[in-house]
N, C-alpha and C. Protein backbone atom coordinates (compact mmCIF):
# COMPACT_ATOMS: atom_id res chain seq x y z
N UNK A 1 -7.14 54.90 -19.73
CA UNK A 1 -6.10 53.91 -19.66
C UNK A 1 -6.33 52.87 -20.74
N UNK A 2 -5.23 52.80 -21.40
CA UNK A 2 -5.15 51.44 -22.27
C UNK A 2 -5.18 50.16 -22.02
N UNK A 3 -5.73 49.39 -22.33
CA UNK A 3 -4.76 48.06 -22.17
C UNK A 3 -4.70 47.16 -22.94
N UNK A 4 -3.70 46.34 -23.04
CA UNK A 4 -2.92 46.03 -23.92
C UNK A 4 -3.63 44.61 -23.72
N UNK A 5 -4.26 44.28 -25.86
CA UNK A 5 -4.28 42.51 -25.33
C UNK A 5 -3.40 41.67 -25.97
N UNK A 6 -3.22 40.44 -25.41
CA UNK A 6 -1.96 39.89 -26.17
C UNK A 6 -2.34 38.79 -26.97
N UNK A 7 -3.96 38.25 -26.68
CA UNK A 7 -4.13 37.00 -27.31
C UNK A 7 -4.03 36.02 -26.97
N UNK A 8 -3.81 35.80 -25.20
CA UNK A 8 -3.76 34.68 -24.59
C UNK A 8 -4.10 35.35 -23.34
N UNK A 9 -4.82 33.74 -22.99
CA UNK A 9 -6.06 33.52 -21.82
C UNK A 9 -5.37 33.02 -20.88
N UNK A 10 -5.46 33.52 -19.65
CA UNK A 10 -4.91 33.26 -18.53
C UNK A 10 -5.75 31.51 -18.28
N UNK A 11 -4.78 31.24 -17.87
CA UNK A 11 -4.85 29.39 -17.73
C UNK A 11 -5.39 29.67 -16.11
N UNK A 12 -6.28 28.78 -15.78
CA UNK A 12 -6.42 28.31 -14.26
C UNK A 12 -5.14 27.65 -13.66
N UNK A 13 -5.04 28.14 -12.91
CA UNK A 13 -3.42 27.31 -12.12
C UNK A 13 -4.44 25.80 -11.43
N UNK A 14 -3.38 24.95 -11.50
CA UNK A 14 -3.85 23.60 -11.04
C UNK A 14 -4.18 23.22 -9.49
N UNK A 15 -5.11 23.06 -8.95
CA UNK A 15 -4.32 22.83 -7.39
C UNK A 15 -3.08 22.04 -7.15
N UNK A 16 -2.31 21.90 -6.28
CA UNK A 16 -1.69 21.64 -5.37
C UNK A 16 -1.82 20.80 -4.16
N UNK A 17 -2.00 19.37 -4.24
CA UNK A 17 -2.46 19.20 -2.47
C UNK A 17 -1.25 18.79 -1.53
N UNK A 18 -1.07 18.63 -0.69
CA UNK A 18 -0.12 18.16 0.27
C UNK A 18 -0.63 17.45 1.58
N UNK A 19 0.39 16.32 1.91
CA UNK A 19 -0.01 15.58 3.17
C UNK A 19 1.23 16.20 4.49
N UNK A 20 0.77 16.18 5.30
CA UNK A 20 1.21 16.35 6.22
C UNK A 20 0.98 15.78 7.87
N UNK A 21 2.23 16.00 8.60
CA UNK A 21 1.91 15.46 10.07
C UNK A 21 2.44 16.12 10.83
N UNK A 22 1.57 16.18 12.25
CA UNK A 22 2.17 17.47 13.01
C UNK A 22 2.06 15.79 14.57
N UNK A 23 3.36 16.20 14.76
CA UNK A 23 3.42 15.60 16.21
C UNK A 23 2.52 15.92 16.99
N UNK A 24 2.24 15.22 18.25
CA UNK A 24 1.06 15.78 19.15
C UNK A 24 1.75 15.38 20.81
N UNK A 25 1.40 15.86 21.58
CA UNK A 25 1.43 15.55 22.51
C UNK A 25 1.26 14.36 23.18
N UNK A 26 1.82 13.79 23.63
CA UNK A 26 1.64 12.24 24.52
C UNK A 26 -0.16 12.55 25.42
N UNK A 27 0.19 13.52 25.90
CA UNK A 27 -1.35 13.61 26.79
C UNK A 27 -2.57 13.55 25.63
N UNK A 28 -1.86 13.42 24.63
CA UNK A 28 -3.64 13.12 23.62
C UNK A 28 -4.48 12.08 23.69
N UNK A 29 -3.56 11.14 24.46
CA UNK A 29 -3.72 9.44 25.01
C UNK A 29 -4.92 9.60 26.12
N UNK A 30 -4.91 10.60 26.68
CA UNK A 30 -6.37 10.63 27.62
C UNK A 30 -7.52 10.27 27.05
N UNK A 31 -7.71 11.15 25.84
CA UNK A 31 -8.95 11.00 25.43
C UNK A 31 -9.62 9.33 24.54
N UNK A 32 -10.18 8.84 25.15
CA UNK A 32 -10.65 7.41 24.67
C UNK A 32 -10.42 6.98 23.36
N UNK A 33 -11.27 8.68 22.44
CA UNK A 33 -11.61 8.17 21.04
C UNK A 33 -9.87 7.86 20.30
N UNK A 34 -9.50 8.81 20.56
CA UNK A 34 -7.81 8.80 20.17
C UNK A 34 -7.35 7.19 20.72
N UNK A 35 -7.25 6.43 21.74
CA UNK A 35 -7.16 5.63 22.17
C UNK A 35 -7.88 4.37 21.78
N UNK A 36 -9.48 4.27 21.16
CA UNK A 36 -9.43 3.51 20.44
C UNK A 36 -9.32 3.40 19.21
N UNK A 37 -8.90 4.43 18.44
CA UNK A 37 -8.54 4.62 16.67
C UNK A 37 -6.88 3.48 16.82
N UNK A 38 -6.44 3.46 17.98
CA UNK A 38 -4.85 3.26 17.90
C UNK A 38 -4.86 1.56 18.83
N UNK A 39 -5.62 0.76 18.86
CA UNK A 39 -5.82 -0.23 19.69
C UNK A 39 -4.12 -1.08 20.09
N UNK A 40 -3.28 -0.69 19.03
CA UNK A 40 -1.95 -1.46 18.97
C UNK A 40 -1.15 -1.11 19.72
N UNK A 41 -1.12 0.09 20.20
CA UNK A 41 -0.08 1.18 20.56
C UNK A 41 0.36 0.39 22.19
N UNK A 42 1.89 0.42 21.53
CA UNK A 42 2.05 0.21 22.82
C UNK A 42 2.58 1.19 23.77
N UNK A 43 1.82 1.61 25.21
CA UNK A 43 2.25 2.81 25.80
C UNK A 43 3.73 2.81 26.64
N UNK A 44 4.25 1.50 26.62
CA UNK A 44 5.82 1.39 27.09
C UNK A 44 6.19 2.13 26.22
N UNK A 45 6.50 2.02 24.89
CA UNK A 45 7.25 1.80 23.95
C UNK A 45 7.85 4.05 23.88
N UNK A 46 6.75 4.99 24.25
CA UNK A 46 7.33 6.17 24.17
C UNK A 46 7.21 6.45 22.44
N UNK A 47 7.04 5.62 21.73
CA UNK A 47 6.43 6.28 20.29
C UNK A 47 5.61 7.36 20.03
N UNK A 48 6.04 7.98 19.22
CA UNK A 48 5.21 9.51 18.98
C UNK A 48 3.86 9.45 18.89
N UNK A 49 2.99 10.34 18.89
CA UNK A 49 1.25 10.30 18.71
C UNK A 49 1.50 11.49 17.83
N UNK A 50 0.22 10.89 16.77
CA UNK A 50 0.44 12.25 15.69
C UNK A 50 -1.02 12.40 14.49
N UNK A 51 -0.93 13.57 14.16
CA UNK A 51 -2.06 13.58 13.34
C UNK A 51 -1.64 14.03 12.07
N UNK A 52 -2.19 13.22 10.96
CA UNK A 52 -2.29 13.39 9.43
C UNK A 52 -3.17 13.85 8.84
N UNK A 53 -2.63 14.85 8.12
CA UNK A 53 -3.70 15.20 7.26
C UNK A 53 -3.58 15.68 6.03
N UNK A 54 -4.71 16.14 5.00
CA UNK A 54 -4.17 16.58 3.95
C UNK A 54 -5.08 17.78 3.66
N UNK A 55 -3.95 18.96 2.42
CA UNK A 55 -4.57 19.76 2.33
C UNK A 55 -4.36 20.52 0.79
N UNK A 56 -4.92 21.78 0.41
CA UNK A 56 -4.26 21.97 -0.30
C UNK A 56 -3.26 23.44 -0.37
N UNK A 57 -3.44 23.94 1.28
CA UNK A 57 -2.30 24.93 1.13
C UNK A 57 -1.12 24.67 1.76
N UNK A 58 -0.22 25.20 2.33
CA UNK A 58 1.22 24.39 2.56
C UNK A 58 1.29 23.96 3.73
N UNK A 59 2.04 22.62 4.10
CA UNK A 59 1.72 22.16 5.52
C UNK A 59 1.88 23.53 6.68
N UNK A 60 2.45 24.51 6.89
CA UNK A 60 2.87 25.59 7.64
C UNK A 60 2.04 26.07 7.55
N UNK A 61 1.04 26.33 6.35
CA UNK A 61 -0.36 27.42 6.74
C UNK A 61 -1.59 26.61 7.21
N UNK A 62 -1.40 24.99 6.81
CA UNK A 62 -2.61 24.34 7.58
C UNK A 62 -2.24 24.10 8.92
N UNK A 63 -1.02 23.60 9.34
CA UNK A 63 -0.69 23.56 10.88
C UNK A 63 -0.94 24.67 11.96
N UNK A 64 -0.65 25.72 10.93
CA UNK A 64 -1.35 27.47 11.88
C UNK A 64 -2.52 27.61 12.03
N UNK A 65 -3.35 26.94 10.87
CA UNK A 65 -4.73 27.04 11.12
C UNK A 65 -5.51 26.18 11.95
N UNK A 66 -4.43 25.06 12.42
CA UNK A 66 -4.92 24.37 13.45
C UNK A 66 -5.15 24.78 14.88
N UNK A 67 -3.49 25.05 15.04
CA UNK A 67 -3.31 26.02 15.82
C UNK A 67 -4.20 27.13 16.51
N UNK A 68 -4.75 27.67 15.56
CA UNK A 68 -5.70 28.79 15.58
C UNK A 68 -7.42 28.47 15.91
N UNK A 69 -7.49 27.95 15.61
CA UNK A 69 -8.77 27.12 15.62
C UNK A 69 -9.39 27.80 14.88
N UNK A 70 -9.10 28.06 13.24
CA UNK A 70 -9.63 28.20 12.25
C UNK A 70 -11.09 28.36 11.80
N UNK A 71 -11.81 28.71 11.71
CA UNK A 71 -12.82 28.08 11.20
C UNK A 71 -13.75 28.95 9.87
N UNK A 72 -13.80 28.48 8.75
CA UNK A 72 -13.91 28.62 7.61
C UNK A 72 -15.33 29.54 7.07
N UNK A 73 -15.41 30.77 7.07
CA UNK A 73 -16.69 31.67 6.27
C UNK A 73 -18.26 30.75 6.10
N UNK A 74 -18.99 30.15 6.69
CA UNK A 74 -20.17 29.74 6.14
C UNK A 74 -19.94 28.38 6.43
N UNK A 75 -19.07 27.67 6.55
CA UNK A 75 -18.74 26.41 7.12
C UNK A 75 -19.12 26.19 8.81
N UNK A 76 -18.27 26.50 9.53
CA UNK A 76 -17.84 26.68 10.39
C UNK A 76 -16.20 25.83 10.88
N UNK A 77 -16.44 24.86 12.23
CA UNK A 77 -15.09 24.87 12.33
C UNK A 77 -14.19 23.78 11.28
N UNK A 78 -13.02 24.11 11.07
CA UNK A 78 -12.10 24.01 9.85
C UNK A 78 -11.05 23.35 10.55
N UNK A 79 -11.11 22.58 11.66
CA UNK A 79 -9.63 21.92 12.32
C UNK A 79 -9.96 21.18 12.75
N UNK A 80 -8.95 20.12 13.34
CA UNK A 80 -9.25 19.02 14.07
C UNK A 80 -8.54 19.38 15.59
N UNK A 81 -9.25 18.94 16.52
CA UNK A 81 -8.85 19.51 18.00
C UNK A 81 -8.35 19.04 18.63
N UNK A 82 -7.73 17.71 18.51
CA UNK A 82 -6.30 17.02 18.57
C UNK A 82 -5.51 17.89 18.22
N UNK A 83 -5.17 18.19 16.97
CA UNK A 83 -3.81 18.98 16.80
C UNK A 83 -4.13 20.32 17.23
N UNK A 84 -5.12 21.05 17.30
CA UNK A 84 -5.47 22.24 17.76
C UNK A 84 -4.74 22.00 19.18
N UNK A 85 -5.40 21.17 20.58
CA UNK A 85 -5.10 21.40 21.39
C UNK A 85 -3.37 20.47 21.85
N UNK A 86 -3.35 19.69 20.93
CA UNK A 86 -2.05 18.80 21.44
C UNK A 86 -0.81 18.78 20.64
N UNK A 87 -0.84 19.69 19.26
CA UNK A 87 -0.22 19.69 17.95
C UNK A 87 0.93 20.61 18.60
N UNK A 88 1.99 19.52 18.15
CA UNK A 88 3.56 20.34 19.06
C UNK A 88 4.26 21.13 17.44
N UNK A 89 4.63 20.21 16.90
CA UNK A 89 5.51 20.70 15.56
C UNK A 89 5.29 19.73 14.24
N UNK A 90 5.57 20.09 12.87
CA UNK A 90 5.37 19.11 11.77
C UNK A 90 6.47 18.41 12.09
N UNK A 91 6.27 16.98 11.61
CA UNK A 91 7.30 16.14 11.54
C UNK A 91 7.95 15.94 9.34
N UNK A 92 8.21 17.05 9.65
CA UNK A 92 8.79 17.08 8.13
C UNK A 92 8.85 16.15 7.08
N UNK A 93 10.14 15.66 8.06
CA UNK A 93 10.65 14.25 7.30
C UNK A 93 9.81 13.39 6.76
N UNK A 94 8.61 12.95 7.62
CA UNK A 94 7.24 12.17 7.42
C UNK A 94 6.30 12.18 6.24
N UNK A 95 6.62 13.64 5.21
CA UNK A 95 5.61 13.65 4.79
C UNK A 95 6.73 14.46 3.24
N UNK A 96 7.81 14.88 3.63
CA UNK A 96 8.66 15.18 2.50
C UNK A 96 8.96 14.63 1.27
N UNK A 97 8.89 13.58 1.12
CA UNK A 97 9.29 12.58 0.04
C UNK A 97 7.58 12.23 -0.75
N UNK A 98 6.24 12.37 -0.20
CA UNK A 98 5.48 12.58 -1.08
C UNK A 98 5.05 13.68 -1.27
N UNK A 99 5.60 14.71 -0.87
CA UNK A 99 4.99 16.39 -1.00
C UNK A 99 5.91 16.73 -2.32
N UNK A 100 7.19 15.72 -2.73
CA UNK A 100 7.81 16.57 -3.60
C UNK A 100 7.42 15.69 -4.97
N UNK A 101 6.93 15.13 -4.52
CA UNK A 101 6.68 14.36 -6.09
C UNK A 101 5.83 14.99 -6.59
N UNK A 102 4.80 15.59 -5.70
CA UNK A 102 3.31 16.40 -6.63
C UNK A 102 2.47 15.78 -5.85
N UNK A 103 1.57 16.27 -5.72
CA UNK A 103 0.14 15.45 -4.96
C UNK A 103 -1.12 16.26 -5.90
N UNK A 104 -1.73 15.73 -7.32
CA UNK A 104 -2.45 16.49 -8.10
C UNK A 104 -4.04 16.64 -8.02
N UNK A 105 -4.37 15.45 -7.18
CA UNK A 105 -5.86 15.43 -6.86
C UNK A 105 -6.18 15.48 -5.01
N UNK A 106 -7.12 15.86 -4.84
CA UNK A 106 -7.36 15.70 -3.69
C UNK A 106 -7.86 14.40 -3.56
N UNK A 107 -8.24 13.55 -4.15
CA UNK A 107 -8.35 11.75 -3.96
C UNK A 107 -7.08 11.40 -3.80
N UNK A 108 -6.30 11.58 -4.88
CA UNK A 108 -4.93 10.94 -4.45
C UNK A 108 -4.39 11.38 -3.01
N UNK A 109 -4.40 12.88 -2.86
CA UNK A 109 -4.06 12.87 -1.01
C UNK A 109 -4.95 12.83 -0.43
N UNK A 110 -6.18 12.26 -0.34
CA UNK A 110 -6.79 11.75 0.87
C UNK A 110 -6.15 10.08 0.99
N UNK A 111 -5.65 9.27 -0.30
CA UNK A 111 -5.11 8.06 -0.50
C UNK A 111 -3.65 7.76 0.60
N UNK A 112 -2.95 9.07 -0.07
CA UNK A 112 -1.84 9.28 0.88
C UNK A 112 -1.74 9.48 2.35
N UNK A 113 -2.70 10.44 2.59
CA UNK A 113 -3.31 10.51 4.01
C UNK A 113 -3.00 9.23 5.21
N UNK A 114 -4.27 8.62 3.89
CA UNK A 114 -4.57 6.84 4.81
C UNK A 114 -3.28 6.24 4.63
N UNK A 115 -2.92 6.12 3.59
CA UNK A 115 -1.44 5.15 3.64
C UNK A 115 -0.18 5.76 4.46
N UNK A 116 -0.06 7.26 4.26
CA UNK A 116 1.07 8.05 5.67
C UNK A 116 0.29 7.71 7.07
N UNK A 117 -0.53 7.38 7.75
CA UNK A 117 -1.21 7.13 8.23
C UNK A 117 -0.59 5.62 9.34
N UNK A 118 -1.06 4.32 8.24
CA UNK A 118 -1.01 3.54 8.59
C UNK A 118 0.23 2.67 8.30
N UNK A 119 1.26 3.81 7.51
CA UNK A 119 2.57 3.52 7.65
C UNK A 119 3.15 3.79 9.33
N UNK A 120 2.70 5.25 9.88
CA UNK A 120 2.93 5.16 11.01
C UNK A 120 2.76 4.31 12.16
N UNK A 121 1.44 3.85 12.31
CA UNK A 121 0.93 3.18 12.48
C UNK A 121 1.49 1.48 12.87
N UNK A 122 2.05 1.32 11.64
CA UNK A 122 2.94 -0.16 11.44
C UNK A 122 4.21 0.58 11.85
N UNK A 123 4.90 1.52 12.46
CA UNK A 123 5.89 2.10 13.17
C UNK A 123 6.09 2.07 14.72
N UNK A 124 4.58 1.70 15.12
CA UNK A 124 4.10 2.00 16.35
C UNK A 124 3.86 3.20 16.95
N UNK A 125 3.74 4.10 15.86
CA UNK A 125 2.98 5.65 16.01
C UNK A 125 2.00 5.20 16.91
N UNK A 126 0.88 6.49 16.93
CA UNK A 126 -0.57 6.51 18.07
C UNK A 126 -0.87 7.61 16.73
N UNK A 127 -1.70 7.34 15.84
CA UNK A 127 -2.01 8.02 14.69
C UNK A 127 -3.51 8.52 14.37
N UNK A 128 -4.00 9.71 14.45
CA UNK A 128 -5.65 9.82 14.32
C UNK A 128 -5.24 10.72 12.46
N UNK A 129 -6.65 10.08 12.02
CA UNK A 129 -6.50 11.31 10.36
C UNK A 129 -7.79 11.14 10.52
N UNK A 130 -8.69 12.15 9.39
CA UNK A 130 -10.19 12.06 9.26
C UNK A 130 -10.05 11.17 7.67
């Protein structure tokens, strides 16, 4: 077999990161630690509880892997167990408007993270991120 060279070097593709948020269940409020990350929350109020995070494959394949309880070759576990056990659906909208601009470093979306975060937060979300 031949093959053909052309004289150009395959380029590394760039990562990609993305932030995302997956609604959670109201019963996530049991657990203390969740409860004191959120000291503001007011529990009249019926505001969503939710978890942020960032990654660099698409919010739909990290939310499955939450889902799943993932856990990564030589690492071990790869999720957070809030959204594992309380993670209802992404909240799209939440996280759409900086997923399309580009997110090029993983510093910059861990930045985004904290700031989608504690935008919710100042919403009166119930918000956990690492």
């Amino acid at each position: 077999m031949k093959v053909l060279q052309t004289g150009y070097q395959s380029m590394p593709t760039k990562k990609r990161y993305s932030i995302y948020v997956i609604n959670l269940d109201p019963a996530v409020l049991k657990h203390r630690k969740f409860r004191e990350a959120n000291p503001h929350y007011d529990y009249e109020s019926s505001k969503p509880c939710a978890y942020v995070g960032e990654t660099e494959l698409t919010p739909d394949e990290r939310f499955k892997q939450h889902k799943t309880g993932y856990r990564k070759p030589g690492i071990g576990k790869w999720h957070n167990t809030y959204a594992k056990n309380y993670g209802r659906w992404l909240c799209r909208k939440q996280f759409k408007k900086e997923n399309e601009r580009g997110i090029g470093s993983k510093s910059k979306a861990k930045k985004l993270e904290a700031k989608k975060a504690a935008e919710l937060r100042d919403k009166g979300w119930a918000v956990w991120y690492n």
